[in-house]
C-alpha atoms as a PDB file:
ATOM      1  CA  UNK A   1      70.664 142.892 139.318  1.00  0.00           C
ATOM      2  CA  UNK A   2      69.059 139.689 138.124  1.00  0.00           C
ATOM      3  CA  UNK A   3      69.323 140.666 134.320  1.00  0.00           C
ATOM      4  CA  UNK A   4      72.819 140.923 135.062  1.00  0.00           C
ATOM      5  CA  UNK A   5      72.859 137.529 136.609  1.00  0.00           C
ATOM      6  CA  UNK A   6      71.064 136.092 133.730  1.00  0.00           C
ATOM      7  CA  UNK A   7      73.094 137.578 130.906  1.00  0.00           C
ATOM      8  CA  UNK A   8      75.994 136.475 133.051  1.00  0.00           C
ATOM      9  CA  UNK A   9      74.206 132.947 133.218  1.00  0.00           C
ATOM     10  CA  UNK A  10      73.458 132.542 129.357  1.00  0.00           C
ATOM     11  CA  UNK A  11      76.709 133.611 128.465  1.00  0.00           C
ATOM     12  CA  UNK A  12      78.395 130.887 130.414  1.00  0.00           C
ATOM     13  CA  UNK A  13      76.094 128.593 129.379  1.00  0.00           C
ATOM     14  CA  UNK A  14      76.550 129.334 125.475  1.00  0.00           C
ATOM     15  CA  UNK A  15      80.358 129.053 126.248  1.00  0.00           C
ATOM     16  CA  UNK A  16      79.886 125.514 127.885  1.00  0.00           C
ATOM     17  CA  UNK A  17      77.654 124.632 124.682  1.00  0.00           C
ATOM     18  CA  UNK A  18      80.354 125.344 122.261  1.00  0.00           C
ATOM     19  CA  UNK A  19      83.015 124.151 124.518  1.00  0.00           C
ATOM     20  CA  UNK A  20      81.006 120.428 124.366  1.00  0.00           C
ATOM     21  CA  UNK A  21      80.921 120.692 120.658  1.00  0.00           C
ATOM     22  CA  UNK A  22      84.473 121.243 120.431  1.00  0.00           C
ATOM     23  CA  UNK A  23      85.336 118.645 122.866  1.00  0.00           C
ATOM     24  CA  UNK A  24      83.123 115.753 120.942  1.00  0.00           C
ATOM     25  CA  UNK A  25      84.307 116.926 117.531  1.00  0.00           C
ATOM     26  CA  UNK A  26      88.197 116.718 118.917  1.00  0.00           C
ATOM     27  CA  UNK A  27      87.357 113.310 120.263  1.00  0.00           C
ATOM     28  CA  UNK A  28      85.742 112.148 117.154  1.00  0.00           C
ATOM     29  CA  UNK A  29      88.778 113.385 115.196  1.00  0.00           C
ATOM     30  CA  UNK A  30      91.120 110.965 116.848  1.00  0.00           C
ATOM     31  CA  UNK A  31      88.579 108.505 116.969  1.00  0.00           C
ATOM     32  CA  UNK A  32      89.022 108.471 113.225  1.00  0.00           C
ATOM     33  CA  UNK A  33      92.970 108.703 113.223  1.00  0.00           C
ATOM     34  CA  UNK A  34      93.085 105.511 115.382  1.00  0.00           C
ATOM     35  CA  UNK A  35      90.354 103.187 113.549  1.00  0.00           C
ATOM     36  CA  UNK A  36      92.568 104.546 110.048  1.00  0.00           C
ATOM     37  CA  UNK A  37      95.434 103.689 112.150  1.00  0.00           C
ATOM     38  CA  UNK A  38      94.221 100.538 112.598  1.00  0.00           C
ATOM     39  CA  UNK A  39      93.227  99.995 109.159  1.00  0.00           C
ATOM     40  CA  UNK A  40      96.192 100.757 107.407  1.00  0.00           C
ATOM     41  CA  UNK A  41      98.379  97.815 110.197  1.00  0.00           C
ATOM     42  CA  UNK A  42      95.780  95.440 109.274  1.00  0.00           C
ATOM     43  CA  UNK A  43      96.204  96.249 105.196  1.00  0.00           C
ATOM     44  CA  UNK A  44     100.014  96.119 105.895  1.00  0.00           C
ATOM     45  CA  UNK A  45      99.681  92.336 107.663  1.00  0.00           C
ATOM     46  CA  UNK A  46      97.470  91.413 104.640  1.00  0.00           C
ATOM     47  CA  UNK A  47      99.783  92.779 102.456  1.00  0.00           C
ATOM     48  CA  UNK A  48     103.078  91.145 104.113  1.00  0.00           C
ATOM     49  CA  UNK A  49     101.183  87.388 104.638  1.00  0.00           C
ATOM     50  CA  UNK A  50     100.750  87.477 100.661  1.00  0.00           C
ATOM     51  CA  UNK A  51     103.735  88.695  99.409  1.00  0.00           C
ATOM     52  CA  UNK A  52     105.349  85.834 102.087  1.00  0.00           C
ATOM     53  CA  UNK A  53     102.786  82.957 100.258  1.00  0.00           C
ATOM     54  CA  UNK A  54     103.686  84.657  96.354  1.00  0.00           C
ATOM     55  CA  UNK A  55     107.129  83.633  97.558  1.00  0.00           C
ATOM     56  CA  UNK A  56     106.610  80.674  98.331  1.00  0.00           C
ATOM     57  CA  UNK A  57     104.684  79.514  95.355  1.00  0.00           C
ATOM     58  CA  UNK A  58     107.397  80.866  93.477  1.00  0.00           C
ATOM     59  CA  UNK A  59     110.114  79.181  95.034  1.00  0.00           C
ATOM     60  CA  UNK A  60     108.227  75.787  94.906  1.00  0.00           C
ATOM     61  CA  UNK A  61     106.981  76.385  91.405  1.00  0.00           C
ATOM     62  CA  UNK A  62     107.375  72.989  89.757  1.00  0.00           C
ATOM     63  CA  UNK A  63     108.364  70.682  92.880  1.00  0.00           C
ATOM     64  CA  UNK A  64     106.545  67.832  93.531  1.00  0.00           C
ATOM     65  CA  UNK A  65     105.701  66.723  97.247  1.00  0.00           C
ATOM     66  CA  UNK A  66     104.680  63.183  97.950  1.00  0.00           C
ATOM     67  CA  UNK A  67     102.809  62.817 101.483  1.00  0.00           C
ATOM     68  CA  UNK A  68     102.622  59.632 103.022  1.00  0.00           C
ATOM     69  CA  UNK A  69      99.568  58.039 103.951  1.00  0.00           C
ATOM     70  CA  UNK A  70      98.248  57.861 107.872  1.00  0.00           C
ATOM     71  CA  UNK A  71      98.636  54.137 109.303  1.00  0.00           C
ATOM     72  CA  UNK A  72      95.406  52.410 110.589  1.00  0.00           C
ATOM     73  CA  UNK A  73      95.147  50.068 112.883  1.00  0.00           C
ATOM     74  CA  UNK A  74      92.058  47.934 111.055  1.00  0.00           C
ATOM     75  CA  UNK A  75      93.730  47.019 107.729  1.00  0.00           C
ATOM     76  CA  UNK A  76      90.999  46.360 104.882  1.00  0.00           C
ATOM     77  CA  UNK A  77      91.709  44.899 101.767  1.00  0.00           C
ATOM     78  CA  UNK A  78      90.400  46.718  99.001  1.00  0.00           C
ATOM     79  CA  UNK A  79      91.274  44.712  96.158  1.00  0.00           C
ATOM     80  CA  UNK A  80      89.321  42.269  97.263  1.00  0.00           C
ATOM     81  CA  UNK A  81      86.101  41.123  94.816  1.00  0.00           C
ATOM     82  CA  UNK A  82      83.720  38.494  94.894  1.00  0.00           C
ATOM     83  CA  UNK A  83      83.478  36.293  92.232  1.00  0.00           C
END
């Protein structure tokens, strides 16, 4: 009776071994689908961002922008020299 028990007992045990192992390597699977996933909407951002600045350039190619100076409040003069 107990050998029965215990074949009983190792058998389930072997089957909630393998079960585990299946259950990790599933997880780990799609684990790796969603950090690829992930990846690939991240390359795709990167991807859109530059072709949005290469347009950009393009379109600007050759304009000149003047920017103004910031106003101060303690004017110096800096052509001043001592003779």
């Amino acid at each position: 009776m107990t050998l029965i028990a215990s074949i009983q007992g190792t058998f389930k045990m072997m089957l909630m071994i393998i079960g585990g192992f299946v259950l990790l390597r599933f997880l780990g699977q799609l684990l790796i689908v969603k950090r690829n996933l992930a990846e690939q909407k991240r390359q795709q951002d990167f991807q859109k961002e530059l072709q949005k600045q290469q347009s950009f350039y393009k379109k600007n190619s050759g304009k000149v922008n003047i920017l103004g100076k910031k106003q101060t409040t303690n004017f110096q003069d800096v052509d001043y020299e001592e003779v």
